[in-house]
C-alpha atoms as a PDB file:
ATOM      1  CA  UNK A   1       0.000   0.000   0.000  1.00  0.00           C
ATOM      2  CA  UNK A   2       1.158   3.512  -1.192  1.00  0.00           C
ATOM      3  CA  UNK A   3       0.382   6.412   1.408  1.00  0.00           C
ATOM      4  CA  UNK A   4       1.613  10.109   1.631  1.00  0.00           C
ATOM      5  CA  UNK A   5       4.931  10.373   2.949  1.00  0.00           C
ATOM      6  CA  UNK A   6       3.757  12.994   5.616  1.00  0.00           C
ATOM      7  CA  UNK A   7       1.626  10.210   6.823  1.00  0.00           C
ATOM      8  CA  UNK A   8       4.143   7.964   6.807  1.00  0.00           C
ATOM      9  CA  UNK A   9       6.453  10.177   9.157  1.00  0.00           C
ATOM     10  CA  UNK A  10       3.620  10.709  11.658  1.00  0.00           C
ATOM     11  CA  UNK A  11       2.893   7.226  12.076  1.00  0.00           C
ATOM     12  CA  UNK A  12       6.373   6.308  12.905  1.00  0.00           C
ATOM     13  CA  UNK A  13       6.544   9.376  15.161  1.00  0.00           C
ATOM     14  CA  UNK A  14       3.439   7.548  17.132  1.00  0.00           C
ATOM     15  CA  UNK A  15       4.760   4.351  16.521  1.00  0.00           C
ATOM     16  CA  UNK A  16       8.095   5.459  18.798  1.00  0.00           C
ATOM     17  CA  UNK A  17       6.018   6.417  21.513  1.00  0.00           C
ATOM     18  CA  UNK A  18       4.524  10.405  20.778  1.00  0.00           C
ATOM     19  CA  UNK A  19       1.345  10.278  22.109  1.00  0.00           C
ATOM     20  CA  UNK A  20       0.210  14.205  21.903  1.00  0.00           C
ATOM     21  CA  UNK A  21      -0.585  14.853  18.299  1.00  0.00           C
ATOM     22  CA  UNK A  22      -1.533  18.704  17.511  1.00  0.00           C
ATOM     23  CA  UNK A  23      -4.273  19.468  14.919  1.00  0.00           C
ATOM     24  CA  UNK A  24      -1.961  20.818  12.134  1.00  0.00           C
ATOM     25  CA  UNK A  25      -0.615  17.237  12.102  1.00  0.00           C
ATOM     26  CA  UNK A  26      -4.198  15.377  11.727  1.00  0.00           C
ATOM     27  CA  UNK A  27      -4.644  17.906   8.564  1.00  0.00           C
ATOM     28  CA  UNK A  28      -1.410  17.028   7.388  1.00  0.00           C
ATOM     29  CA  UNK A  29      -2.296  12.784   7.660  1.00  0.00           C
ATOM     30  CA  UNK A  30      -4.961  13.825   5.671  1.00  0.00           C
ATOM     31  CA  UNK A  31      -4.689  16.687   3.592  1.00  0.00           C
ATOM     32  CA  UNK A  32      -3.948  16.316  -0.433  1.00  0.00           C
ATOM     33  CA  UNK A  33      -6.589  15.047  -2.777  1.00  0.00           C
ATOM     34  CA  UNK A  34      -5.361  10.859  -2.403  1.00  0.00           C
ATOM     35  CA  UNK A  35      -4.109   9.605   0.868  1.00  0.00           C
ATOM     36  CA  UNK A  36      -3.618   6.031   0.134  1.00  0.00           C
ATOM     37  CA  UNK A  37      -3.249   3.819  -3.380  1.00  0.00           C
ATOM     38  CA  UNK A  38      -3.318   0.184  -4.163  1.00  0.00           C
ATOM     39  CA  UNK A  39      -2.212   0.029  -7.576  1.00  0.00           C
ATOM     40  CA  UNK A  40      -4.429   2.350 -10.150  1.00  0.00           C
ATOM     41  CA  UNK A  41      -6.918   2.306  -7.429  1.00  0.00           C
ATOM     42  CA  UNK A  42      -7.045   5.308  -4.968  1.00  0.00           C
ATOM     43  CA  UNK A  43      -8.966   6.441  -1.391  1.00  0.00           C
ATOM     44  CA  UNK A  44      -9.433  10.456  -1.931  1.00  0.00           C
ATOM     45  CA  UNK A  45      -9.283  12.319   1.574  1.00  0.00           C
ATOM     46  CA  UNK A  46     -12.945  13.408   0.828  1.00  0.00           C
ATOM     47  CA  UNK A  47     -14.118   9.577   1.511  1.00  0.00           C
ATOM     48  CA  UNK A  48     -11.693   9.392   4.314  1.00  0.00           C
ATOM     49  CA  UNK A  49     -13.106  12.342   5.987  1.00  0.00           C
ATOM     50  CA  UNK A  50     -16.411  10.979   5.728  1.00  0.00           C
ATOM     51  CA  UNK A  51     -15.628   7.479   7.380  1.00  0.00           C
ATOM     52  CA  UNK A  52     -14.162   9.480  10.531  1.00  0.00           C
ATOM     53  CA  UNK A  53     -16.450  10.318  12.782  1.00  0.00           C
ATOM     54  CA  UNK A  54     -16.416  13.859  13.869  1.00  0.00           C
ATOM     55  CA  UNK A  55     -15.941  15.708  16.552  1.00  0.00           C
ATOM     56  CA  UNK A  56     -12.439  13.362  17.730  1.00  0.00           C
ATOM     57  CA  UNK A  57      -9.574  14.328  19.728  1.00  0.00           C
ATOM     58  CA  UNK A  58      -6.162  14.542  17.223  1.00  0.00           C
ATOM     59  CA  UNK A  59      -4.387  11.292  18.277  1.00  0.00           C
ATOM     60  CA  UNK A  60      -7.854   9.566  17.942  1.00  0.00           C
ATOM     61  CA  UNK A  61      -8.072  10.686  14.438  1.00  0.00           C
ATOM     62  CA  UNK A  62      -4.555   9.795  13.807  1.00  0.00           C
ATOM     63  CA  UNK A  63      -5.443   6.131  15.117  1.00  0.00           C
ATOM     64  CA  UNK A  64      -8.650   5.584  13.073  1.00  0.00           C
ATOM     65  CA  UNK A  65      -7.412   6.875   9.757  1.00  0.00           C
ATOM     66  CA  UNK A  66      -4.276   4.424  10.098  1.00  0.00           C
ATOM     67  CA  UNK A  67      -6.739   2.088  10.543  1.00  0.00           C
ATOM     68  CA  UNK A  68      -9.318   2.956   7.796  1.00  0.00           C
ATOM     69  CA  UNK A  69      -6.693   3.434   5.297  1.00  0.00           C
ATOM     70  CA  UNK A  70      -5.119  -0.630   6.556  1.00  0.00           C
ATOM     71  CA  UNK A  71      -8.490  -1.772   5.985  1.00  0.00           C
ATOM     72  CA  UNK A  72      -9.405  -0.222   2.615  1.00  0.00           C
ATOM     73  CA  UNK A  73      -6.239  -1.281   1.317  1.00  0.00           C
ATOM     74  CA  UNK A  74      -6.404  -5.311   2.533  1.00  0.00           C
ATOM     75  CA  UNK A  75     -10.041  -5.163   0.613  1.00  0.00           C
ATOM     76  CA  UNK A  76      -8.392  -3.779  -2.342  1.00  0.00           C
ATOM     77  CA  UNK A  77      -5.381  -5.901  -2.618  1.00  0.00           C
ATOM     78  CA  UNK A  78      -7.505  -8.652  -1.528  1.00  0.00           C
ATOM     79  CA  UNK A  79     -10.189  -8.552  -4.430  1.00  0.00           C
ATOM     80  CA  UNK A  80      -7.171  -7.791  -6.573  1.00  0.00           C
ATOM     81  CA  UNK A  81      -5.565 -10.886  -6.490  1.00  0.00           C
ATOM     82  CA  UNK A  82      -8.669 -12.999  -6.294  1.00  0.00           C
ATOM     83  CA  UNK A  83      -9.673 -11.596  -9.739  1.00  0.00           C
ATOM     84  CA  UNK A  84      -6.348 -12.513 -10.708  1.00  0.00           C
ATOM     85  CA  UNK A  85      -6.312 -15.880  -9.572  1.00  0.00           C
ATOM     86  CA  UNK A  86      -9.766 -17.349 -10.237  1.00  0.00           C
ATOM     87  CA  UNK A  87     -11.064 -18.364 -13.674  1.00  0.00           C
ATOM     88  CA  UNK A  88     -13.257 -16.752 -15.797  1.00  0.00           C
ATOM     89  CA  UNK A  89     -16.575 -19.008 -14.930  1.00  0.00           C
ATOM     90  CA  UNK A  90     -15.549 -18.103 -11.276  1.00  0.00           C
ATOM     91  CA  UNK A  91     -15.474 -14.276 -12.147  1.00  0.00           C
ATOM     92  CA  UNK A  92     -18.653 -14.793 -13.971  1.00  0.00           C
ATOM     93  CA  UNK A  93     -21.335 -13.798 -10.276  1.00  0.00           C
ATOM     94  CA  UNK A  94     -23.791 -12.879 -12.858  1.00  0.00           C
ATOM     95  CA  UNK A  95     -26.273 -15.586 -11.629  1.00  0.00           C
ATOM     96  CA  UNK A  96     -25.554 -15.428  -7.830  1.00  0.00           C
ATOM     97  CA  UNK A  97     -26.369 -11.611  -8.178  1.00  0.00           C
ATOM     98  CA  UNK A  98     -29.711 -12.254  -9.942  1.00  0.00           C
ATOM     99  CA  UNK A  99     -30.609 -14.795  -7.616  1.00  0.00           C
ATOM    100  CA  UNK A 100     -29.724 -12.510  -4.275  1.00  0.00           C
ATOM    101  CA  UNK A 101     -31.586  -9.913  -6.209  1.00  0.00           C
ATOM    102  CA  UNK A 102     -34.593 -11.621  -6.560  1.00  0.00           C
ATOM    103  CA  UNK A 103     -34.513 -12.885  -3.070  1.00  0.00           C
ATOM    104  CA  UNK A 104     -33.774  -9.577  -1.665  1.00  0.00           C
ATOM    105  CA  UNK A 105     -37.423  -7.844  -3.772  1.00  0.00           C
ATOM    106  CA  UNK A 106     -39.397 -11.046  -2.546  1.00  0.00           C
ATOM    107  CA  UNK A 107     -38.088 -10.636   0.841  1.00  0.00           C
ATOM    108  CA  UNK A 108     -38.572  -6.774   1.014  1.00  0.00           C
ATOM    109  CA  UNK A 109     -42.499  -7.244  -0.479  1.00  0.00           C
ATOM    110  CA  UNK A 110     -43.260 -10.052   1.877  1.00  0.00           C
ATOM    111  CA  UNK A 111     -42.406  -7.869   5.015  1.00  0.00           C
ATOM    112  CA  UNK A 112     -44.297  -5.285   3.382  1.00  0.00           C
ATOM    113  CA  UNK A 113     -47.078  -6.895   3.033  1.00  0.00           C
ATOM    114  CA  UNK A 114     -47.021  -8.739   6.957  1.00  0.00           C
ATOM    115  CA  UNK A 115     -46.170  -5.341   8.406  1.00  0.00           C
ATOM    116  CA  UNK A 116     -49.583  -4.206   7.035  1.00  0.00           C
ATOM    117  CA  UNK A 117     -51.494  -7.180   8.307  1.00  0.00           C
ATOM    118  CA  UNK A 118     -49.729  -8.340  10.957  1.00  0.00           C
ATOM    119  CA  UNK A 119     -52.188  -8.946  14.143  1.00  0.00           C
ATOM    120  CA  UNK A 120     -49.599  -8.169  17.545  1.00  0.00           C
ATOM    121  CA  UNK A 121     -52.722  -8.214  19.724  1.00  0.00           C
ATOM    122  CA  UNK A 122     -52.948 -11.757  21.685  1.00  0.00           C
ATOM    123  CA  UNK A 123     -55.479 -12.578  24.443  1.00  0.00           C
ATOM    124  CA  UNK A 124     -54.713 -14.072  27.318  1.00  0.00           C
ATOM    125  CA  UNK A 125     -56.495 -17.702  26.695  1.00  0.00           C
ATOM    126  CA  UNK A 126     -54.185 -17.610  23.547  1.00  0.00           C
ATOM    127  CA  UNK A 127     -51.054 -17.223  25.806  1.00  0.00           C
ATOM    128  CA  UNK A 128     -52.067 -19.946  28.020  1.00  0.00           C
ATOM    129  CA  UNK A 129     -53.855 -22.272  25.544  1.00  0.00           C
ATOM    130  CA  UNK A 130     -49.827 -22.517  23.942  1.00  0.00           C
ATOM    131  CA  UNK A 131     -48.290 -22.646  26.919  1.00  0.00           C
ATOM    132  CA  UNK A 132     -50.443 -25.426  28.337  1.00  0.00           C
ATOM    133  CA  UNK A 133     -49.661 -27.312  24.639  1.00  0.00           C
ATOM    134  CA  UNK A 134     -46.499 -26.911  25.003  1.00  0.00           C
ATOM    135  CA  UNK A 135     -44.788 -26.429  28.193  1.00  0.00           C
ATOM    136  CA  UNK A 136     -41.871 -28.934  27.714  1.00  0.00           C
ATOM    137  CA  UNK A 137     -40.636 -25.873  25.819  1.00  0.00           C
ATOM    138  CA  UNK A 138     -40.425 -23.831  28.326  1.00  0.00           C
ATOM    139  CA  UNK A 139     -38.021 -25.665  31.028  1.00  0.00           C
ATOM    140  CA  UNK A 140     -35.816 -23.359  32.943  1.00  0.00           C
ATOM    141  CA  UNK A 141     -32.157 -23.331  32.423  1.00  0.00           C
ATOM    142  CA  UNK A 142     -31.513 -21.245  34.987  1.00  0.00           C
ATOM    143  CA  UNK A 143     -33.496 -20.491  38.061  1.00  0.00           C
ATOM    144  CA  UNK A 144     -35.664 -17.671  38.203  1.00  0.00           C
ATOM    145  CA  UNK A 145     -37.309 -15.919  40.825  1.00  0.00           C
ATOM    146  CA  UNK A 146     -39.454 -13.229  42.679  1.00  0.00           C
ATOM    147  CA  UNK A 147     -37.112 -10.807  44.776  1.00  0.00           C
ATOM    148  CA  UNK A 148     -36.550  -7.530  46.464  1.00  0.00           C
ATOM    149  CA  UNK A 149     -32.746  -6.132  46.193  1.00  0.00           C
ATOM    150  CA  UNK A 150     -31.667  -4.057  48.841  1.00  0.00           C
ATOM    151  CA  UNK A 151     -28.161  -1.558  48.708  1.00  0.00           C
ATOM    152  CA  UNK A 152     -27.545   0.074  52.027  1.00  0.00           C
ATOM    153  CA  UNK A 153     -25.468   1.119  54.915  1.00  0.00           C
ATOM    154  CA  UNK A 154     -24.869  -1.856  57.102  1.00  0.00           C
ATOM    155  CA  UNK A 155     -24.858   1.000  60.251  1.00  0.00           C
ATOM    156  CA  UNK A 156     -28.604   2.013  58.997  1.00  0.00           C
ATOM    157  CA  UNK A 157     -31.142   2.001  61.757  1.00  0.00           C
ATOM    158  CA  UNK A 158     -33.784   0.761  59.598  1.00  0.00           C
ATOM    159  CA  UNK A 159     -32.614  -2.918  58.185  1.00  0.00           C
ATOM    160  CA  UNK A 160     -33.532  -4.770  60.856  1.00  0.00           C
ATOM    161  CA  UNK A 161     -37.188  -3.262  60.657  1.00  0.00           C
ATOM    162  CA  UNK A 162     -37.367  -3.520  56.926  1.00  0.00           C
ATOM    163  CA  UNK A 163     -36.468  -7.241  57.419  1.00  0.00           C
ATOM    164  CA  UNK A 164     -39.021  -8.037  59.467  1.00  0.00           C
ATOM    165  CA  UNK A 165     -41.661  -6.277  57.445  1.00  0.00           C
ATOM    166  CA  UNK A 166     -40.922  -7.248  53.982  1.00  0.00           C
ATOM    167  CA  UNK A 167     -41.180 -11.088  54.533  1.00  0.00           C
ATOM    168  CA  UNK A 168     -44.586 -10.275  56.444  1.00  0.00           C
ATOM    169  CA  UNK A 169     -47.667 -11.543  54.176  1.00  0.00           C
ATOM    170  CA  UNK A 170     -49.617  -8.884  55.542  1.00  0.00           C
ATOM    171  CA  UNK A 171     -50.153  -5.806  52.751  1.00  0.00           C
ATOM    172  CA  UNK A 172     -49.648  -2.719  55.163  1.00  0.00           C
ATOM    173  CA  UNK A 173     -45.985  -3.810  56.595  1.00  0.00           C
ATOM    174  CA  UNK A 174     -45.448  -4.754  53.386  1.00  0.00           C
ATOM    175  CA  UNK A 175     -46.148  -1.002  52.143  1.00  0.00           C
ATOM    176  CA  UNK A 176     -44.325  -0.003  55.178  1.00  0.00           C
ATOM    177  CA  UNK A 177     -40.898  -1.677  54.326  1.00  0.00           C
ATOM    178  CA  UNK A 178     -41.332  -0.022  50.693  1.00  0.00           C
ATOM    179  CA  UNK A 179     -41.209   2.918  52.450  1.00  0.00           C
ATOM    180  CA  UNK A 180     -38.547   2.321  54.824  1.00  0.00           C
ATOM    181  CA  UNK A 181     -36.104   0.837  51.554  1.00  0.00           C
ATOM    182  CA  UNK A 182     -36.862   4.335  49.464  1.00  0.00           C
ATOM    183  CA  UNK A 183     -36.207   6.478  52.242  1.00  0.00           C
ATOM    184  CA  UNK A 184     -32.992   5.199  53.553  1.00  0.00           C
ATOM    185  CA  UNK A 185     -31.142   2.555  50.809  1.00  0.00           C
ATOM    186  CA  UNK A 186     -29.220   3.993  48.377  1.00  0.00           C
ATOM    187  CA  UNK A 187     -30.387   1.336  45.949  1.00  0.00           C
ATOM    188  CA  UNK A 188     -34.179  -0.613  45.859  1.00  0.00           C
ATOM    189  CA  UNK A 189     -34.947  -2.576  43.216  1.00  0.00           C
ATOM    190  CA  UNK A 190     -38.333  -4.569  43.348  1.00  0.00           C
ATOM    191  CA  UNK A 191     -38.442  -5.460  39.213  1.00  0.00           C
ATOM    192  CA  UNK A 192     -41.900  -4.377  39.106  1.00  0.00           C
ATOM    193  CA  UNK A 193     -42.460  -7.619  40.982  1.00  0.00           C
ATOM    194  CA  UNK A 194     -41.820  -9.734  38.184  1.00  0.00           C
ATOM    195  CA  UNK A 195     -40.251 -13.470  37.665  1.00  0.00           C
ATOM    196  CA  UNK A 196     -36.397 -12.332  37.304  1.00  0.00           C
ATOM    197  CA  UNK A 197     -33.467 -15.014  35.904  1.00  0.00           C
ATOM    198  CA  UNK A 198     -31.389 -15.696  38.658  1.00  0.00           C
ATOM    199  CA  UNK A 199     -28.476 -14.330  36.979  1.00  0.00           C
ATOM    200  CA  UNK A 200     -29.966 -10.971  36.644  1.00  0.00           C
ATOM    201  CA  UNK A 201     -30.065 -11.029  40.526  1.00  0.00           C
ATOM    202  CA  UNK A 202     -26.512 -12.400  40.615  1.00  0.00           C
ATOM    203  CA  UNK A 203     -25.582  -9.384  38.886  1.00  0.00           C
ATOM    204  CA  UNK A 204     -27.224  -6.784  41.412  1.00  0.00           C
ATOM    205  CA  UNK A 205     -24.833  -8.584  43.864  1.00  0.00           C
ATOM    206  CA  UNK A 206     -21.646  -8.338  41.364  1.00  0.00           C
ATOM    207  CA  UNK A 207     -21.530 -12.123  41.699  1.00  0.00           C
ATOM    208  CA  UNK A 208     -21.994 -15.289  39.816  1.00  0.00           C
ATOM    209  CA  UNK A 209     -25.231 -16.641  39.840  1.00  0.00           C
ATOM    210  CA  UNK A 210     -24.195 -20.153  41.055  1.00  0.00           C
ATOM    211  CA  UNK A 211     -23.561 -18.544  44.318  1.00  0.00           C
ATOM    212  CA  UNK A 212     -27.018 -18.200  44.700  1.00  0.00           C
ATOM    213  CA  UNK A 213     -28.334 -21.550  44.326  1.00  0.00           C
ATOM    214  CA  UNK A 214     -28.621 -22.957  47.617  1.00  0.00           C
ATOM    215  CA  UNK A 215     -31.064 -19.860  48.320  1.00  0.00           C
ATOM    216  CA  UNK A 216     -35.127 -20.656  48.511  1.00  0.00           C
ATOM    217  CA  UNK A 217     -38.233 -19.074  48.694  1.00  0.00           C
ATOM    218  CA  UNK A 218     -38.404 -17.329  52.252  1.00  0.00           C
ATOM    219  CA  UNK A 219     -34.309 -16.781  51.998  1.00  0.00           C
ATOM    220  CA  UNK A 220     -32.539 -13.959  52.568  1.00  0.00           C
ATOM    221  CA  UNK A 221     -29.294 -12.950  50.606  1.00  0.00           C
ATOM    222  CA  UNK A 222     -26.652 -10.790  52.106  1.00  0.00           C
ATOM    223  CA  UNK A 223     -23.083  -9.944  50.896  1.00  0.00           C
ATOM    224  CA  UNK A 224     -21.113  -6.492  51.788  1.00  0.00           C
ATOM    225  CA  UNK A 225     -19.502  -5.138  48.349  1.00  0.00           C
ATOM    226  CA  UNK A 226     -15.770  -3.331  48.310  1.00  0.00           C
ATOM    227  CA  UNK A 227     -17.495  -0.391  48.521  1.00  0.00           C
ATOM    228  CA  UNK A 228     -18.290  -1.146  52.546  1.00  0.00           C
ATOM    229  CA  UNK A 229     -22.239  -1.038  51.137  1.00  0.00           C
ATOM    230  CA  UNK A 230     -24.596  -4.029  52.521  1.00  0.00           C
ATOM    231  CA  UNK A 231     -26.271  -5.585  49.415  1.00  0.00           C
ATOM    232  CA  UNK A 232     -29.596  -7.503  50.692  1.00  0.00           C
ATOM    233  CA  UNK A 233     -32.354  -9.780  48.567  1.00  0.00           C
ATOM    234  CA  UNK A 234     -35.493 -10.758  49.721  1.00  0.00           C
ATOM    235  CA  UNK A 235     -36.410 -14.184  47.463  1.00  0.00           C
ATOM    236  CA  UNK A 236     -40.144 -14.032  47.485  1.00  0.00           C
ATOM    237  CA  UNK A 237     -40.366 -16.769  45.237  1.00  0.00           C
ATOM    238  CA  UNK A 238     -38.456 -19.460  43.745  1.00  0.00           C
ATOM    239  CA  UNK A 239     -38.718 -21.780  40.645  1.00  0.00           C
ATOM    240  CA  UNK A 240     -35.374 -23.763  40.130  1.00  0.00           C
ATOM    241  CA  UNK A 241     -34.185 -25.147  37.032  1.00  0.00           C
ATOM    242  CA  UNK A 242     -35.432 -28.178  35.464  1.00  0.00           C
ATOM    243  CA  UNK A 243     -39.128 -26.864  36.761  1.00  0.00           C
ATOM    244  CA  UNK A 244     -41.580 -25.174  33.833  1.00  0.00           C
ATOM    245  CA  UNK A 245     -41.365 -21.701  34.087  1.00  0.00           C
ATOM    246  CA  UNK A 246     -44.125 -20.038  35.294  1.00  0.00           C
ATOM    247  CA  UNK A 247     -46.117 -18.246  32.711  1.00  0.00           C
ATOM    248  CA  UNK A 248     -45.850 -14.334  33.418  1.00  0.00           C
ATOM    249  CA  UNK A 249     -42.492 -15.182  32.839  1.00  0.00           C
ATOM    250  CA  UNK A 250     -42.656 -17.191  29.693  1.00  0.00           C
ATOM    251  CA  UNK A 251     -44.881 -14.748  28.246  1.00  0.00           C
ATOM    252  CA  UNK A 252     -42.599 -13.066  26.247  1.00  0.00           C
ATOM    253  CA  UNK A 253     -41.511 -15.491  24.442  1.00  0.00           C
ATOM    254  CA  UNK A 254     -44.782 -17.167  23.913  1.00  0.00           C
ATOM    255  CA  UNK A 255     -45.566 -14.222  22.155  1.00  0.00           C
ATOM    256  CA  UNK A 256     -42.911 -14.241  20.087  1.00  0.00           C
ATOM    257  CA  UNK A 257     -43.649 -17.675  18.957  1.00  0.00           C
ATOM    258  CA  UNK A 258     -47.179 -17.088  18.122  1.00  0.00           C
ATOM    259  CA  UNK A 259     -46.081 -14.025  16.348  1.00  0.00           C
ATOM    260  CA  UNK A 260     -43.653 -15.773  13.819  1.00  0.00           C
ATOM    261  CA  UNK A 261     -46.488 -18.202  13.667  1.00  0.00           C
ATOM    262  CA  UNK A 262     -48.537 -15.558  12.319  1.00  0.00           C
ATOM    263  CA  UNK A 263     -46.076 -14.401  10.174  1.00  0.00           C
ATOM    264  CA  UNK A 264     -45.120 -17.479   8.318  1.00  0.00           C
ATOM    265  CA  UNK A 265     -48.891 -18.315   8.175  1.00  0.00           C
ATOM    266  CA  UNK A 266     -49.256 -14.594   6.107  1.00  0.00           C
ATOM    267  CA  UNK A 267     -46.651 -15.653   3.671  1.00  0.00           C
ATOM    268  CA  UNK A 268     -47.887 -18.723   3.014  1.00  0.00           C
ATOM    269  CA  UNK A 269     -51.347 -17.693   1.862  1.00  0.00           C
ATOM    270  CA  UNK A 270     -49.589 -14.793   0.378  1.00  0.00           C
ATOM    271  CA  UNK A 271     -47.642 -17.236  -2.239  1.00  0.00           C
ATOM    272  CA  UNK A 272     -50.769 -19.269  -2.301  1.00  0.00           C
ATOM    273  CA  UNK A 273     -53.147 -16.142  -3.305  1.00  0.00           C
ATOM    274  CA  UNK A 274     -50.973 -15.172  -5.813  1.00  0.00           C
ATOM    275  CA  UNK A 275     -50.287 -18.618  -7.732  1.00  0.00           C
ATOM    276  CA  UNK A 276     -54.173 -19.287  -7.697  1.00  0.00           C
ATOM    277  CA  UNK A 277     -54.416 -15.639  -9.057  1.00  0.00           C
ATOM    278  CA  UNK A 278     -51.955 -16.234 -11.371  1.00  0.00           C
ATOM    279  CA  UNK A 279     -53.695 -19.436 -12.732  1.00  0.00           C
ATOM    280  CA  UNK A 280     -57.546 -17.466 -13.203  1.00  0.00           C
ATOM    281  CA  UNK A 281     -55.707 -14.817 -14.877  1.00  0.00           C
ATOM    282  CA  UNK A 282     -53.637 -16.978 -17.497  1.00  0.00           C
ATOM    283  CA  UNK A 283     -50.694 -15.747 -16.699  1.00  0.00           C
ATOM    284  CA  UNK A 284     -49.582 -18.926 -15.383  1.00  0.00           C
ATOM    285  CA  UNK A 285     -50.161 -22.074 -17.246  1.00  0.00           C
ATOM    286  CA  UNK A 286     -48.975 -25.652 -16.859  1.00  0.00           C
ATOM    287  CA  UNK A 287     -48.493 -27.591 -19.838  1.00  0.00           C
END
């Protein structure tokens, strides 16, 4: 690969170790009409400038450019010698560009056409009538479960108290220790009360989540972080894995299923609408 020679300097100047770069040298990497060749073929500093982001710091723009230009030119050299090399019937793409054309328009028409008629909407007997049908799909990998996460002093007046009222059963202490967790944690996470993977939970801790697996419903979980912080979970509930997941949780992905059922349904009478209407009109005819 052919570059300037002023870029040339400045990269071995940053190559031996000159980390400050001032702005007259970016325009000098840069400046003149070509920056880099490969043969007859040439990158202009116009479509260099455009594949830098703006708005960098000098030595950034240094970095990126030496590594734009490296890339452009192992593409070039690349399809160089591979047109070089292979044989004319292996130059010859003509029919593996008509087919990825064609495949491309159908492709791009049939999402047109589910976007338009796509039903998102499902009811809740649909959710549960596929679950029900099919819950073998819907094993757990990993545990998942129903918790309250807790980051606060361990000299706070109030965690003994919050304890005590957030594994009550009884709605108003419940309330209460809400209360008590916004008003003096630094951190209270409930999840909106839904079905969590384990892992997620693992991560509020800054742990893996095999740590927690010997934990149950009822359990708490308590680890002090480097920061000196008390990190605290409440597990409400507790599905292990192996166990169907329960379906709030597998919700989600049930109705992602039964949309991609939809959609494949849409095409399919789509292709079948058009043949038939293809036959009544004459324009297709078996012989």
């Amino acid at each position: 690969m052919k570059v300037t020679n002023i870029y040339k300097a400045l990269v071995a100047i940053l190559l031996a170790g000159i980390a400050a770069v001032s702005c007259e040298w970016v325009d000098k990497v840069i400046s003149g009409e070509t920056v880099a060749s490969v043969g007859k073929v040439r990158l202009s500093r116009a479509e260099l400038n455009k594949a830098l982001p703006s708005g960098l710091l000098p030595e950034d723009s240094v970095r990126l450019a030496h590594q734009y230009i490296n890339t452009w030119a192992s593409e070039i050299i690349f399809l160089q010698v591979a047109e070089n090399q292979l044989s004319k019937e292996e130059l010859d793409v003509s029919a593996e560009l008509d087919e990825y054309r064609k495949s491309l328009l159908k492709y791009r028409y049939e999402q047109r056409y589910v976007n338009e008629r796509l039903d998102t909407i499902f009811t809740d007997s649909q959710i549960r009538e596929y679950y029900n049908a099919h819950q073998d799909r819907f094993v757990l990998r990993v545990p998942v479960v129903r918790a309250d996460f807790l980051c606060i002093s361990p000299d706070s007046p109030y965690i003994d108290e919050f304890r005590e009222n957030i594994a009550s059963d009884d709605a108003q202490r419940m309330q209460y220790s809400d209360s008590l967790a916004y008003f003096s944690a630094i951190r209270y996470e409930t999840f909106g009360g839904k079905w969590i993977n384990l892992n997620d939970l693992a991560l509020e801790f800054g742990i893996d989540y095999s740590e927690l697996l010997t934990y149950k419903k009822g359990d708490w979980i308590e680890y002090e972080g480097g920061t000196g912080l008390l990190h605290l979970a409440f597990i409400k509930s507790f599905v292990p894995a192996g166990k169907i997941a329960p379906l709030e949780y597998a919700t989600p992905l049930i109705k992602d299923i039964l949309l991609s059922i939809r959609k494949k349904e849409l095409v399919s009478a789509l292709e079948d609408q058009l043949v038939e209407d293809a036959i009544q009109s004459g324009v297709f005819v078996q012989y």
